[in-house]
PDB file of N, CA and C in Angstrom:
ATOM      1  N   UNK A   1      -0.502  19.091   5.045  1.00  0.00           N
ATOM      2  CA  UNK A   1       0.239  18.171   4.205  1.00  0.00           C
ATOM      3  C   UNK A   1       0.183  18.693   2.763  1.00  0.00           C
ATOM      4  N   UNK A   2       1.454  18.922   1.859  1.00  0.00           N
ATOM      5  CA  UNK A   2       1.476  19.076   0.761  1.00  0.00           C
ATOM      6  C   UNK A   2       0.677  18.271  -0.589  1.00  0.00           C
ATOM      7  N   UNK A   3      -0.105  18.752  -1.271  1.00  0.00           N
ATOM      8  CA  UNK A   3      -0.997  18.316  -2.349  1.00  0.00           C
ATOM      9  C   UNK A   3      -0.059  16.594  -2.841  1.00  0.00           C
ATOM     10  N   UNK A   4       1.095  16.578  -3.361  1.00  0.00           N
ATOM     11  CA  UNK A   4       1.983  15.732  -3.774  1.00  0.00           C
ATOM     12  C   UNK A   4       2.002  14.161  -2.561  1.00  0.00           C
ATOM     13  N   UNK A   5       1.964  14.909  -1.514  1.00  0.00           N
ATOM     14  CA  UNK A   5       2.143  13.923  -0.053  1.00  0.00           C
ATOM     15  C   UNK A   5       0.734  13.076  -0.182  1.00  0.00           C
ATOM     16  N   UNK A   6      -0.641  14.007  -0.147  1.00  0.00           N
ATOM     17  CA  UNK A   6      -1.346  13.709  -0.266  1.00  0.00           C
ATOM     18  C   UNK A   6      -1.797  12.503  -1.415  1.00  0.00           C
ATOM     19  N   UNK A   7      -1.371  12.904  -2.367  1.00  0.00           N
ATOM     20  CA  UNK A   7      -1.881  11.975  -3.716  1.00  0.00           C
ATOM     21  C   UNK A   7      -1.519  10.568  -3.567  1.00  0.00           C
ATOM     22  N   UNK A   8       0.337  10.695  -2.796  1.00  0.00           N
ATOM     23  CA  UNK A   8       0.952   9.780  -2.811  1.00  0.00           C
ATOM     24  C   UNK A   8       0.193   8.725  -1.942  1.00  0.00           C
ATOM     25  N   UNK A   9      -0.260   9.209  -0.635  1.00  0.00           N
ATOM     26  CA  UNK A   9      -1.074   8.592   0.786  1.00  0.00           C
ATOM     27  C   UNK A   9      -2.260   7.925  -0.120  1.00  0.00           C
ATOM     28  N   UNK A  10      -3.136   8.477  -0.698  1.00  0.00           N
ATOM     29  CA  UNK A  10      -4.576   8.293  -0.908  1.00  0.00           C
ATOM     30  C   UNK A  10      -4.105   6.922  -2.433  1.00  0.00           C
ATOM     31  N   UNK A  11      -2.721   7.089  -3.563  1.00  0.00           N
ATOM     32  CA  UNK A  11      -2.453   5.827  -3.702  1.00  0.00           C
ATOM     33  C   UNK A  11      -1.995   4.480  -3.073  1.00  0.00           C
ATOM     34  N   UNK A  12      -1.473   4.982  -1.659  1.00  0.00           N
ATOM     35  CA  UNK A  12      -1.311   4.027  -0.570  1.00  0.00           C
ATOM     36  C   UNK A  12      -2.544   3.511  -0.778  1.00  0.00           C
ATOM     37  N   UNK A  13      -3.295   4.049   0.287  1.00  0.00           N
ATOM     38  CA  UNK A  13      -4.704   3.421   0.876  1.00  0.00           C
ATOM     39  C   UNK A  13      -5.490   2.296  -0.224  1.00  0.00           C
ATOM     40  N   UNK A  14      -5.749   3.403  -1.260  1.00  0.00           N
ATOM     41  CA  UNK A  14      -6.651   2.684  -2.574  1.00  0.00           C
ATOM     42  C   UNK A  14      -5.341   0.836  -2.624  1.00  0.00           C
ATOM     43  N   UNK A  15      -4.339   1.412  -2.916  1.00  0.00           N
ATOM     44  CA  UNK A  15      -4.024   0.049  -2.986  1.00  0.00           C
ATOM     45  C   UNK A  15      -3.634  -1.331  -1.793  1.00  0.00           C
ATOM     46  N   UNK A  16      -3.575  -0.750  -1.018  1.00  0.00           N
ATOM     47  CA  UNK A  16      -3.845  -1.462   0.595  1.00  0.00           C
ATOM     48  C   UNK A  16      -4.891  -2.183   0.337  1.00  0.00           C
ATOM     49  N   UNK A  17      -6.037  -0.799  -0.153  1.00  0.00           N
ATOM     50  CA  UNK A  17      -7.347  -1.572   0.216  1.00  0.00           C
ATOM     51  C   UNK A  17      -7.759  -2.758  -0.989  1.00  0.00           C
ATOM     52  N   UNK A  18      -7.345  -2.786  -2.207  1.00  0.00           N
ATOM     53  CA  UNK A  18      -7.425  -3.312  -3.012  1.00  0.00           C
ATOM     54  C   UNK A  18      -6.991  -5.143  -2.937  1.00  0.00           C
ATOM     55  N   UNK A  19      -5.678  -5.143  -2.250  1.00  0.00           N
ATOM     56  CA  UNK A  19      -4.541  -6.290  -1.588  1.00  0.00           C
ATOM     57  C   UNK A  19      -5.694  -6.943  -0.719  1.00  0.00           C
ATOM     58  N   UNK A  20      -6.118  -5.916   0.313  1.00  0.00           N
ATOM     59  CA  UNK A  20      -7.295  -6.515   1.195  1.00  0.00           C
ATOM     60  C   UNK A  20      -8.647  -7.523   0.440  1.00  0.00           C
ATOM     61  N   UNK A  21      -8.715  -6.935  -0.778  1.00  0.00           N
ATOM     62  CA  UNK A  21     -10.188  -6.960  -1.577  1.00  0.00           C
ATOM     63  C   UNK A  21      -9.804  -8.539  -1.988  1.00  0.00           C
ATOM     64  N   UNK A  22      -8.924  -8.453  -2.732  1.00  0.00           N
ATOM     65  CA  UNK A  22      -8.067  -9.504  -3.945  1.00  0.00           C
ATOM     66  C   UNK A  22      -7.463 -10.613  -2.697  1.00  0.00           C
ATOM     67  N   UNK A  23      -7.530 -10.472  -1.684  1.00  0.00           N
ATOM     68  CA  UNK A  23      -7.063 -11.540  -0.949  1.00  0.00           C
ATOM     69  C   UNK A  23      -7.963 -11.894   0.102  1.00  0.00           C
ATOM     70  N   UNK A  24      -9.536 -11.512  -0.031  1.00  0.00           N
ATOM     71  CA  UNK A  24     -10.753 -11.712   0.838  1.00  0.00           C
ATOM     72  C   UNK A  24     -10.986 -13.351   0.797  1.00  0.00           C
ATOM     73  N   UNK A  25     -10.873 -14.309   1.612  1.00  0.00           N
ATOM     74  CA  UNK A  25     -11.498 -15.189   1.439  1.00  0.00           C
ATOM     75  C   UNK A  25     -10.480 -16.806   0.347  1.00  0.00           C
ATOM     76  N   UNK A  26      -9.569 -15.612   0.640  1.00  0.00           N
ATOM     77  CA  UNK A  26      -8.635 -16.252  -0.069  1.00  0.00           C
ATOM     78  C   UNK A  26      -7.522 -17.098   0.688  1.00  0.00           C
ATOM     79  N   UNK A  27      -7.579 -18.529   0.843  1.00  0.00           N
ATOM     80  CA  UNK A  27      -6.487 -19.352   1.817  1.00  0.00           C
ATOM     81  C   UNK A  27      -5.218 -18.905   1.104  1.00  0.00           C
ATOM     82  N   UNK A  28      -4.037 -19.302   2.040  1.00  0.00           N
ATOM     83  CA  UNK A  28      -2.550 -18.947   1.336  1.00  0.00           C
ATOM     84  C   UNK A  28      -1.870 -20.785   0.545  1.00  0.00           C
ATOM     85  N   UNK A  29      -2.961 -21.123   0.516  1.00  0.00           N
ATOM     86  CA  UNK A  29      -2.443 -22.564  -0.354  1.00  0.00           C
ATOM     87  C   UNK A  29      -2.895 -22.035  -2.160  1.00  0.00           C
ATOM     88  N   UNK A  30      -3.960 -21.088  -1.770  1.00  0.00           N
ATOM     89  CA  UNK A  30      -4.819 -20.721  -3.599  1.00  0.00           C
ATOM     90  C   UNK A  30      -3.790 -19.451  -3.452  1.00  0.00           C
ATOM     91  N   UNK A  31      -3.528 -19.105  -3.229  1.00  0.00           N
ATOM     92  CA  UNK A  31      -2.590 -17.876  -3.616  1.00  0.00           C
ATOM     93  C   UNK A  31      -1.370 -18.045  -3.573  1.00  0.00           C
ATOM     94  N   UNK A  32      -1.091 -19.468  -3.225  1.00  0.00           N
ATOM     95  CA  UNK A  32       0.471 -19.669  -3.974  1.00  0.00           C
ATOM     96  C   UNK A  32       0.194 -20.341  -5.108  1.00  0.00           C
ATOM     97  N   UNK A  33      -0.749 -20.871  -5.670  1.00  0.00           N
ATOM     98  CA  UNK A  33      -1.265 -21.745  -7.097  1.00  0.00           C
ATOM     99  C   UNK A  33      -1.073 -20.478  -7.906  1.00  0.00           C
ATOM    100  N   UNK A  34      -1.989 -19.664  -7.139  1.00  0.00           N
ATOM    101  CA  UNK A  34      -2.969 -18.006  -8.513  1.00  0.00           C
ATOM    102  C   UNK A  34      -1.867 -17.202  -8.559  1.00  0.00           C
ATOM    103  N   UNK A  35      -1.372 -17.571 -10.256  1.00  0.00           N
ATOM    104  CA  UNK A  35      -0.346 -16.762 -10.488  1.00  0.00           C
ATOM    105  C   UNK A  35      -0.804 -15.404 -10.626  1.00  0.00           C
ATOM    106  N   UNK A  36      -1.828 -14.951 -11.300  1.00  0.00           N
ATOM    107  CA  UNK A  36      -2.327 -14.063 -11.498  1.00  0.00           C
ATOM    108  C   UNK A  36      -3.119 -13.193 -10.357  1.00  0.00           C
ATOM    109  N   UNK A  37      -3.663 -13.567  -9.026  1.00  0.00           N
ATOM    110  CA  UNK A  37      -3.478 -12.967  -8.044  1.00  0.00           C
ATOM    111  C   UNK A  37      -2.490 -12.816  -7.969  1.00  0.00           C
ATOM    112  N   UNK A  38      -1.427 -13.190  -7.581  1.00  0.00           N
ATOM    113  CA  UNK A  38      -0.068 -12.883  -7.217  1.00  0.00           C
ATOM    114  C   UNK A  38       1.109 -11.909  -7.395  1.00  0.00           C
ATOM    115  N   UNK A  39       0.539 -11.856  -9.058  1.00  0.00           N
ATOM    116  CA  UNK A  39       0.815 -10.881  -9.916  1.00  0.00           C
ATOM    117  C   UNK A  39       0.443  -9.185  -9.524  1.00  0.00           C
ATOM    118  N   UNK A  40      -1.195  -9.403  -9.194  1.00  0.00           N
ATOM    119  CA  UNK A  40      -1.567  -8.836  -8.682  1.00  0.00           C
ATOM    120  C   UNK A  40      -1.261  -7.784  -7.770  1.00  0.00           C
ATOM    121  N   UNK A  41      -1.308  -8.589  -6.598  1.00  0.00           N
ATOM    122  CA  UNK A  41      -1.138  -8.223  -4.749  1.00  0.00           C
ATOM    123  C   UNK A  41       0.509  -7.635  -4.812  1.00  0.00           C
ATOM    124  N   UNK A  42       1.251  -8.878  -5.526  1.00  0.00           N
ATOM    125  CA  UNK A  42       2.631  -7.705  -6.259  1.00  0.00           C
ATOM    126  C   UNK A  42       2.815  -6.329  -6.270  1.00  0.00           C
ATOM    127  N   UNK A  43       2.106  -6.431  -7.540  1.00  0.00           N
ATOM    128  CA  UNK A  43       1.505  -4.765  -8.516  1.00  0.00           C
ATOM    129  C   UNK A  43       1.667  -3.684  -7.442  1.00  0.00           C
ATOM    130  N   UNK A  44       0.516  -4.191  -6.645  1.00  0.00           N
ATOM    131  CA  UNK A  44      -0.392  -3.594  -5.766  1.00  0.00           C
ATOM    132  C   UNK A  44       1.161  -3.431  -4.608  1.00  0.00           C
ATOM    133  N   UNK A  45       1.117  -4.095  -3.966  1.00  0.00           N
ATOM    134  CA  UNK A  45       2.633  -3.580  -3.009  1.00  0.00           C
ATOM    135  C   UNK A  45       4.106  -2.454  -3.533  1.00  0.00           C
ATOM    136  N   UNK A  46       4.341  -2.989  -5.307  1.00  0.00           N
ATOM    137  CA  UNK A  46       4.906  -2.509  -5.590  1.00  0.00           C
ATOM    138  C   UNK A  46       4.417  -0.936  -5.342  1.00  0.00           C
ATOM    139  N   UNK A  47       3.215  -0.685  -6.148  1.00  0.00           N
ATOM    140  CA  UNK A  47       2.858   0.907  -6.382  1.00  0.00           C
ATOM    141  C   UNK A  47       2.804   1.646  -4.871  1.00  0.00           C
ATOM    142  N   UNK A  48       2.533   0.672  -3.653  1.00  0.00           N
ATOM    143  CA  UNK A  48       2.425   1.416  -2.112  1.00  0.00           C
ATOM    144  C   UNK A  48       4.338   1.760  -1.731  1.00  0.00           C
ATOM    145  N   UNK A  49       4.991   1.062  -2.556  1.00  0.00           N
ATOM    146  CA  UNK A  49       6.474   1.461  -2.059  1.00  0.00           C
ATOM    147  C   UNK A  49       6.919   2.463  -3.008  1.00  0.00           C
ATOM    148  N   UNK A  50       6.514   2.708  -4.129  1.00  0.00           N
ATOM    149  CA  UNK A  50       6.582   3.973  -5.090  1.00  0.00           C
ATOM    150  C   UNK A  50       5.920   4.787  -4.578  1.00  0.00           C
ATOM    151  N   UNK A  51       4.928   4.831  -3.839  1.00  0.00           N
ATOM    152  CA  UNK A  51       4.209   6.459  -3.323  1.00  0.00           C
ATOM    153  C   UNK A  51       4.898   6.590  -2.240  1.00  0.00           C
ATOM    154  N   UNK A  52       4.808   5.602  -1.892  1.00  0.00           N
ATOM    155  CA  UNK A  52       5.780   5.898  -0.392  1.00  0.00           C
ATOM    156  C   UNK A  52       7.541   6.290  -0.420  1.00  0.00           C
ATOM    157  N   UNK A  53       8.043   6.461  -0.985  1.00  0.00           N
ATOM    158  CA  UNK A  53       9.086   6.916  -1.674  1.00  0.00           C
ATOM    159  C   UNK A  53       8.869   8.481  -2.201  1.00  0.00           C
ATOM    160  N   UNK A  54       7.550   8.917  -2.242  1.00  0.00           N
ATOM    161  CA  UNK A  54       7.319  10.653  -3.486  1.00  0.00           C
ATOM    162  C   UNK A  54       6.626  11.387  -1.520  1.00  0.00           C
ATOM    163  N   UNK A  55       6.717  10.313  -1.117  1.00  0.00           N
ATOM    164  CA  UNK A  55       5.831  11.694   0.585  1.00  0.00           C
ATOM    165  C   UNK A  55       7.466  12.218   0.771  1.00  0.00           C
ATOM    166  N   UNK A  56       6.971  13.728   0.955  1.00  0.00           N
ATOM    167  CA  UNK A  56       7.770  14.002   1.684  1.00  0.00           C
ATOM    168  C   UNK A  56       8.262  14.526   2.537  1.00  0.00           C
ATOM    169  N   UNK A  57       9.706  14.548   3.320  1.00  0.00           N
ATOM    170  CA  UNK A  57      10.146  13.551   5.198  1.00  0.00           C
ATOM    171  C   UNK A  57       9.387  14.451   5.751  1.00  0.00           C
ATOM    172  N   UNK A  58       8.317  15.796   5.641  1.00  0.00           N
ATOM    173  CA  UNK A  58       7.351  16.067   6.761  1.00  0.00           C
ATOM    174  C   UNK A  58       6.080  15.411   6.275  1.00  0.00           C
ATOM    175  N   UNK A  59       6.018  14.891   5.674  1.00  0.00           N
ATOM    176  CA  UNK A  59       4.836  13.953   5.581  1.00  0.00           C
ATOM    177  C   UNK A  59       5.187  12.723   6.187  1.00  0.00           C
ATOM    178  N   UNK A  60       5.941  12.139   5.823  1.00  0.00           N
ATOM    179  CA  UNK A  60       6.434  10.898   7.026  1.00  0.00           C
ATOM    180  C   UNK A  60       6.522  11.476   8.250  1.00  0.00           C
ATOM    181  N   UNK A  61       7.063  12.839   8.482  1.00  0.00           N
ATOM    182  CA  UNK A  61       7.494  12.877   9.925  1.00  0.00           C
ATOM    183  C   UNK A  61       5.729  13.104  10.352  1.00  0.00           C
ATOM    184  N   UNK A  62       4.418  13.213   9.844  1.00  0.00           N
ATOM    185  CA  UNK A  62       3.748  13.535  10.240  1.00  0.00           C
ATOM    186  C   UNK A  62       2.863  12.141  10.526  1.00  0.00           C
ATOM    187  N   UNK A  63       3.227  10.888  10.001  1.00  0.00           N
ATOM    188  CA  UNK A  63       3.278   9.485  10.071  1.00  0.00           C
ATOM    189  C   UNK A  63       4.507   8.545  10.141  1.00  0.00           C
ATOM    190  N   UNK A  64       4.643   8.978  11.702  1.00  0.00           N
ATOM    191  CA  UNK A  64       6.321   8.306  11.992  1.00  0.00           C
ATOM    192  C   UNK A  64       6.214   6.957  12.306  1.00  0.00           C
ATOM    193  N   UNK A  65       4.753   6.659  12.448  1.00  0.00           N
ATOM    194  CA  UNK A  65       3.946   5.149  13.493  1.00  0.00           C
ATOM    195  C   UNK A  65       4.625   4.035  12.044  1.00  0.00           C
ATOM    196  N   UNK A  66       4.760   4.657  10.826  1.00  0.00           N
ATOM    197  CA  UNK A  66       4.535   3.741   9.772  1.00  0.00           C
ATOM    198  C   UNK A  66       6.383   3.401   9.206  1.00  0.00           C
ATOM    199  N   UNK A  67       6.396   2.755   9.427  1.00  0.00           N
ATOM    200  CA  UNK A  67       8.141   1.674   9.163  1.00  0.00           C
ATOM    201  C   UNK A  67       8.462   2.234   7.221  1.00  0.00           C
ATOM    202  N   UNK A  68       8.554   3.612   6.901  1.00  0.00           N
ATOM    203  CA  UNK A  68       8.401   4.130   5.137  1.00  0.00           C
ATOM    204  C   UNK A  68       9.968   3.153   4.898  1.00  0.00           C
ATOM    205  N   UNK A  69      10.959   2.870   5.470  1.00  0.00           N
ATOM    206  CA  UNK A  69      12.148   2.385   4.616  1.00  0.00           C
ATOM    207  C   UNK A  69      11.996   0.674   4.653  1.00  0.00           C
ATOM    208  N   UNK A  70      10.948   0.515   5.362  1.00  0.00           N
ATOM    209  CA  UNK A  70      10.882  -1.130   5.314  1.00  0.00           C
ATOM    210  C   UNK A  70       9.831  -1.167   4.279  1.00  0.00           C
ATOM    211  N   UNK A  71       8.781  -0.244   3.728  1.00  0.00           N
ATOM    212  CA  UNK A  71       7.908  -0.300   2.839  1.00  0.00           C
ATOM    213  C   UNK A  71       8.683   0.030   1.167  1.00  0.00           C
ATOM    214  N   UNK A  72       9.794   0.894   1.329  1.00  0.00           N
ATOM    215  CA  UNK A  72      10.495   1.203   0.391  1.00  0.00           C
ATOM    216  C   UNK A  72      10.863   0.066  -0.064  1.00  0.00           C
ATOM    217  N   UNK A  73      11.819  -1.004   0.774  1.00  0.00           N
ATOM    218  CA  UNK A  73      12.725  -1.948   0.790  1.00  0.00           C
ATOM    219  C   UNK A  73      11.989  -3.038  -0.160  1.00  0.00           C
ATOM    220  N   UNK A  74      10.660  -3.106   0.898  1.00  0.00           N
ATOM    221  CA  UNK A  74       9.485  -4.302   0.250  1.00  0.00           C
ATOM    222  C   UNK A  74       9.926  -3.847  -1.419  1.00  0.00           C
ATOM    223  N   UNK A  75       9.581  -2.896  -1.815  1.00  0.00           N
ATOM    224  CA  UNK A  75       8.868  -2.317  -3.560  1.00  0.00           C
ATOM    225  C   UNK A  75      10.442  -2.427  -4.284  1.00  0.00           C
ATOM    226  N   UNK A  76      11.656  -2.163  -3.338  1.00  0.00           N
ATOM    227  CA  UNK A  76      12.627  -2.498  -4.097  1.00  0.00           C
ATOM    228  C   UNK A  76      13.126  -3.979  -4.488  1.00  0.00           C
ATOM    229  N   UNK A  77      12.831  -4.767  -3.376  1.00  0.00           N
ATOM    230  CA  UNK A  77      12.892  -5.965  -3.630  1.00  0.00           C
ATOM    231  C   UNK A  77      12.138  -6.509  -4.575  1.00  0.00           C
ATOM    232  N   UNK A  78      10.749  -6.171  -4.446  1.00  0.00           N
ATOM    233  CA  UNK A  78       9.764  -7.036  -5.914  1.00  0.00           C
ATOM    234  C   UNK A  78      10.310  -6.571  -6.658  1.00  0.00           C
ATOM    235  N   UNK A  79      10.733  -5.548  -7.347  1.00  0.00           N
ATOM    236  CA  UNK A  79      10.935  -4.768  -8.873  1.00  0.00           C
ATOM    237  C   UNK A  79      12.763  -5.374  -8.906  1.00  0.00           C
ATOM    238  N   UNK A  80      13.413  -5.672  -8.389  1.00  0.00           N
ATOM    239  CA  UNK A  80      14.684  -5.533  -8.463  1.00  0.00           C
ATOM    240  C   UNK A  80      14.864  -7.063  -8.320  1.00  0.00           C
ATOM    241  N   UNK A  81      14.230  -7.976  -7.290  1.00  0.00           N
ATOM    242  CA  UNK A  81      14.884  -8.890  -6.972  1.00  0.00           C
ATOM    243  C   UNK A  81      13.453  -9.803  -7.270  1.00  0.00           C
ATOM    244  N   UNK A  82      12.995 -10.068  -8.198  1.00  0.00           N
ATOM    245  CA  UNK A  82      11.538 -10.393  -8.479  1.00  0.00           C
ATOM    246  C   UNK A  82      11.451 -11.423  -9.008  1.00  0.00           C
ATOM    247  N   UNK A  83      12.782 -12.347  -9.300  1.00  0.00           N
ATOM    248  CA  UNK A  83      13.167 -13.524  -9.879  1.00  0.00           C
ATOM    249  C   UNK A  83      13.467 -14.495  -8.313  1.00  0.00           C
ATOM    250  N   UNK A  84      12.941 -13.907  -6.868  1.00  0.00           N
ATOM    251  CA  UNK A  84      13.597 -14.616  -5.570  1.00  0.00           C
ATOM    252  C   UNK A  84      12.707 -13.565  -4.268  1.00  0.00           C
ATOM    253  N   UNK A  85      11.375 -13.902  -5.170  1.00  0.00           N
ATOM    254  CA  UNK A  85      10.377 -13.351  -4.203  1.00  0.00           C
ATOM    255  C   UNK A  85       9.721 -14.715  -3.249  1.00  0.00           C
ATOM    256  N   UNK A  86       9.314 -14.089  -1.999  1.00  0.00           N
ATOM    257  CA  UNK A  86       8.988 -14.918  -0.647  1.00  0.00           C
ATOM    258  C   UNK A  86       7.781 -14.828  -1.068  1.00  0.00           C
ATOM    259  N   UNK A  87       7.091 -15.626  -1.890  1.00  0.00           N
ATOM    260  CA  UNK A  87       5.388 -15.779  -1.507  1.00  0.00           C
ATOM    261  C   UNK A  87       4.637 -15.608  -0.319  1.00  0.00           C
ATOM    262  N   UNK A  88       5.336 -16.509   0.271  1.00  0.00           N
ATOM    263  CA  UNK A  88       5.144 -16.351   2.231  1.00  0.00           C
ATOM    264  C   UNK A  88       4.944 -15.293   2.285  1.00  0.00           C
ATOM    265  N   UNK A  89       6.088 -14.378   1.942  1.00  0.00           N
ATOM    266  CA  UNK A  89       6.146 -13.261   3.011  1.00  0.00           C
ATOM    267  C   UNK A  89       4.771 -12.059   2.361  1.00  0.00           C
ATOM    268  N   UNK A  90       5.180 -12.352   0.772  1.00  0.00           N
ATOM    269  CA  UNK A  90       4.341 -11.478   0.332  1.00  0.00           C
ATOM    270  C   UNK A  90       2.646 -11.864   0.720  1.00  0.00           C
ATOM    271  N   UNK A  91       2.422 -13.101   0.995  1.00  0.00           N
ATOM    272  CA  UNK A  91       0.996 -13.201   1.930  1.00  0.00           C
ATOM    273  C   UNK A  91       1.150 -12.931   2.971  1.00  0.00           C
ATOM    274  N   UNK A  92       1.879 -13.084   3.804  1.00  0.00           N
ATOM    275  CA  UNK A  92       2.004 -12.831   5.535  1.00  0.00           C
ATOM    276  C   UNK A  92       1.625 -10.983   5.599  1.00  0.00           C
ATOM    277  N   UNK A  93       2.037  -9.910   4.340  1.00  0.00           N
ATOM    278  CA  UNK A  93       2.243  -8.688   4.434  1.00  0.00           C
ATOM    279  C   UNK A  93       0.419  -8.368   3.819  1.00  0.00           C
ATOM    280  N   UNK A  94       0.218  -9.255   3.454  1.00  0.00           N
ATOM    281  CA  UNK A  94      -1.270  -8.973   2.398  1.00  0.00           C
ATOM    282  C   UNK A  94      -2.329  -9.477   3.637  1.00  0.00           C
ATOM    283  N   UNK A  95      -1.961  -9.940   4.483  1.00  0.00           N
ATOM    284  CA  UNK A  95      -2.544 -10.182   5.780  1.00  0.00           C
ATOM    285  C   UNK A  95      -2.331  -9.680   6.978  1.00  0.00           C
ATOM    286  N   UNK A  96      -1.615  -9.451   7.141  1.00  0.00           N
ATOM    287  CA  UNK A  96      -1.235  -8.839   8.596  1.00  0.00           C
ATOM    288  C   UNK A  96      -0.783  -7.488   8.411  1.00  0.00           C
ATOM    289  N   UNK A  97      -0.769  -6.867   7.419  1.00  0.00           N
ATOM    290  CA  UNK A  97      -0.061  -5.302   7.232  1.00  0.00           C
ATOM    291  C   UNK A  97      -0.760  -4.389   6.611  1.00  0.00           C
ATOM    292  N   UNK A  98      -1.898  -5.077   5.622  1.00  0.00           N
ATOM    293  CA  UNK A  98      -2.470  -3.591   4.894  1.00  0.00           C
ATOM    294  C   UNK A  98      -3.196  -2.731   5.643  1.00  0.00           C
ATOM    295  N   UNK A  99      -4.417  -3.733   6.771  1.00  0.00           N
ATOM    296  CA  UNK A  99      -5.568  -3.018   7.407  1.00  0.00           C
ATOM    297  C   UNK A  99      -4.785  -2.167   8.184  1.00  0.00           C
ATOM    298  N   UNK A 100      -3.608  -2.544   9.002  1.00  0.00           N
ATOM    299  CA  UNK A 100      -3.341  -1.369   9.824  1.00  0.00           C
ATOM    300  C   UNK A 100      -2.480  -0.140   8.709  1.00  0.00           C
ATOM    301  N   UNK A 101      -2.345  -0.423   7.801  1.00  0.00           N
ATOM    302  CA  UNK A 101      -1.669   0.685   7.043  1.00  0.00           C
ATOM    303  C   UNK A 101      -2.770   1.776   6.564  1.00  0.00           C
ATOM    304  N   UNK A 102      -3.601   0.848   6.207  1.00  0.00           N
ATOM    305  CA  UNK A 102      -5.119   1.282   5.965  1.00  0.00           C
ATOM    306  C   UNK A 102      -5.254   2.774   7.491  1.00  0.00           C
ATOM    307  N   UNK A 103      -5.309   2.060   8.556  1.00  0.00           N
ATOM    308  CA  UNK A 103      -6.177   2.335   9.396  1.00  0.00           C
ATOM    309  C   UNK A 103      -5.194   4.044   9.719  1.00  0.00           C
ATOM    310  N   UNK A 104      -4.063   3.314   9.785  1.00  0.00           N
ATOM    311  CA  UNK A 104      -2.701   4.623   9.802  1.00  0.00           C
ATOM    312  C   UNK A 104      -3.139   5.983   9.054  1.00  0.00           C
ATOM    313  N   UNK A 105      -3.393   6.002   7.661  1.00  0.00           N
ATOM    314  CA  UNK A 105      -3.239   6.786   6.921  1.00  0.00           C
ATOM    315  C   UNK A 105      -4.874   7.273   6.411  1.00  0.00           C
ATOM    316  N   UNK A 106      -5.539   6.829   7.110  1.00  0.00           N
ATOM    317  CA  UNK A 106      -7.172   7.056   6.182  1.00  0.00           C
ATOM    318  C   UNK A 106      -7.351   8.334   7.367  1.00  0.00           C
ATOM    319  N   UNK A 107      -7.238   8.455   8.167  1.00  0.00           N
ATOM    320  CA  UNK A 107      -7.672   9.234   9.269  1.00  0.00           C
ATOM    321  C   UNK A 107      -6.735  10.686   8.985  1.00  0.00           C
ATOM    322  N   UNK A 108      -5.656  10.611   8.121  1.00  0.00           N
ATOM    323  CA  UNK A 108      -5.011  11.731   7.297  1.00  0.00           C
ATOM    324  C   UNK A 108      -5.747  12.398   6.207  1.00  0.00           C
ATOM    325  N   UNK A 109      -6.428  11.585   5.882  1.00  0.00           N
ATOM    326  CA  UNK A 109      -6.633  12.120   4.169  1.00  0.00           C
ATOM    327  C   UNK A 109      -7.600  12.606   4.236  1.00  0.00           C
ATOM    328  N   UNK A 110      -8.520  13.766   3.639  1.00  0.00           N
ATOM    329  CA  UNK A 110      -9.493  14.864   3.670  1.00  0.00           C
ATOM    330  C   UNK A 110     -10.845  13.480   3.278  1.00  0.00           C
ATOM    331  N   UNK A 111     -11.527  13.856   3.942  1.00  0.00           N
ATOM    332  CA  UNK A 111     -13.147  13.124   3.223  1.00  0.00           C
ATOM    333  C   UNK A 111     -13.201  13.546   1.629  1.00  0.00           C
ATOM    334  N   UNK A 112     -14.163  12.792   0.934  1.00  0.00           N
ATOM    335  CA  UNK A 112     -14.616  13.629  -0.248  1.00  0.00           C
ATOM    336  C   UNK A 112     -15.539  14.612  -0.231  1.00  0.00           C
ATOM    337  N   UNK A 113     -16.091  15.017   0.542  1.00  0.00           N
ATOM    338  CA  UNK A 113     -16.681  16.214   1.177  1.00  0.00           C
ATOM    339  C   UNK A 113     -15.636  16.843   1.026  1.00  0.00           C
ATOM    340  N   UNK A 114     -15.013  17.241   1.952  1.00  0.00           N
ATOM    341  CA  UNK A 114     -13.840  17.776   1.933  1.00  0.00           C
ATOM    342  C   UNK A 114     -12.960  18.716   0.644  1.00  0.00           C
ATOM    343  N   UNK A 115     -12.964  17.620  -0.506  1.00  0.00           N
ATOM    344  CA  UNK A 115     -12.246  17.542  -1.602  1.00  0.00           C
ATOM    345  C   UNK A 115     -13.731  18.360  -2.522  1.00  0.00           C
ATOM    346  N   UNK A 116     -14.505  18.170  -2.647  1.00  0.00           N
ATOM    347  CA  UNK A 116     -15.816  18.624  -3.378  1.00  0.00           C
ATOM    348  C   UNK A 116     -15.788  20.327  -3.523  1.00  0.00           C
ATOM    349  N   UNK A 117     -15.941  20.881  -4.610  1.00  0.00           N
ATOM    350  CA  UNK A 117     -15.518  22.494  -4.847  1.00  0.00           C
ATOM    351  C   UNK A 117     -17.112  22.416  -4.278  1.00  0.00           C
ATOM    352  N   UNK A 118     -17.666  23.730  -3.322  1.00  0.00           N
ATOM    353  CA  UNK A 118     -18.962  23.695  -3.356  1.00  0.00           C
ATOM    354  C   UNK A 118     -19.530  24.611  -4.624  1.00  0.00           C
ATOM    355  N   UNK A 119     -20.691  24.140  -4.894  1.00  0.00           N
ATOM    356  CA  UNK A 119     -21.931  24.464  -6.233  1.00  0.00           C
ATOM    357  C   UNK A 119     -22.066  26.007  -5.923  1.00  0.00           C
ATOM    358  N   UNK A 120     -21.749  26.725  -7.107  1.00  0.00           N
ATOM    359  CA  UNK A 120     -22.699  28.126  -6.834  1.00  0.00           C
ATOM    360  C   UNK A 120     -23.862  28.080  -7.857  1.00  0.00           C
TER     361      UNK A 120
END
């Protein structure tokens, strides 16, 4: 996978996992109150449909399991249509969609081992 593909994936994940963090424990009655979560978990979706937009199609083709034009669609809709956003939906996706996006793409990305220049 190209260095660029990569960066883009590993801002996926970090922010998947973040959506996961910020919505731990959290009912969907307080996260339609918490504007500022909301704001948030937003943010956070928006930036996974901007990386997901910079992989490229052999990096998708190398993660075909993952729906990239329905993730695009999501990030165009908040940024574009953000005055007639689905709270719903944007919790239903902060629940039921990051861990497996998570789970999709972590098993791609090099360990930090991996990434570590070794010491001479």
């Amino acid at each position: 996978m190209i260095p660029r593909d990569l960066h883009a994936l590993f801002d996926i994940v970090r922010s998947a996992e973040l959506v996961v963090r910020y919505t731990d424990g959290v009912s969907e009655e307080a996260f339609a109150v918490d504007e500022q979560l909301q704001d948030a978990v937003i943010r956070r979706l928006s930036v996974i449909g901007e990386a997901a937009g910079r992989i490229s199609e052999l990096g998708r083709g190398e993660l075909s399991t993952i729906d990239w034009p329905k993730i695009r669609g999501l990030r165009n809709r908040l940024v574009h249509e953000y005055d007639n956003i689905s709270l719903r939906i944007v919790w239903a996706i902060s629940q039921n969609e990051m861990a497996d996006l998570v789970s999709k793409i972590k098993p791609m990305l090099p360990t930090e081992e991996q990434l570590s220049i070794p010491e001479e």
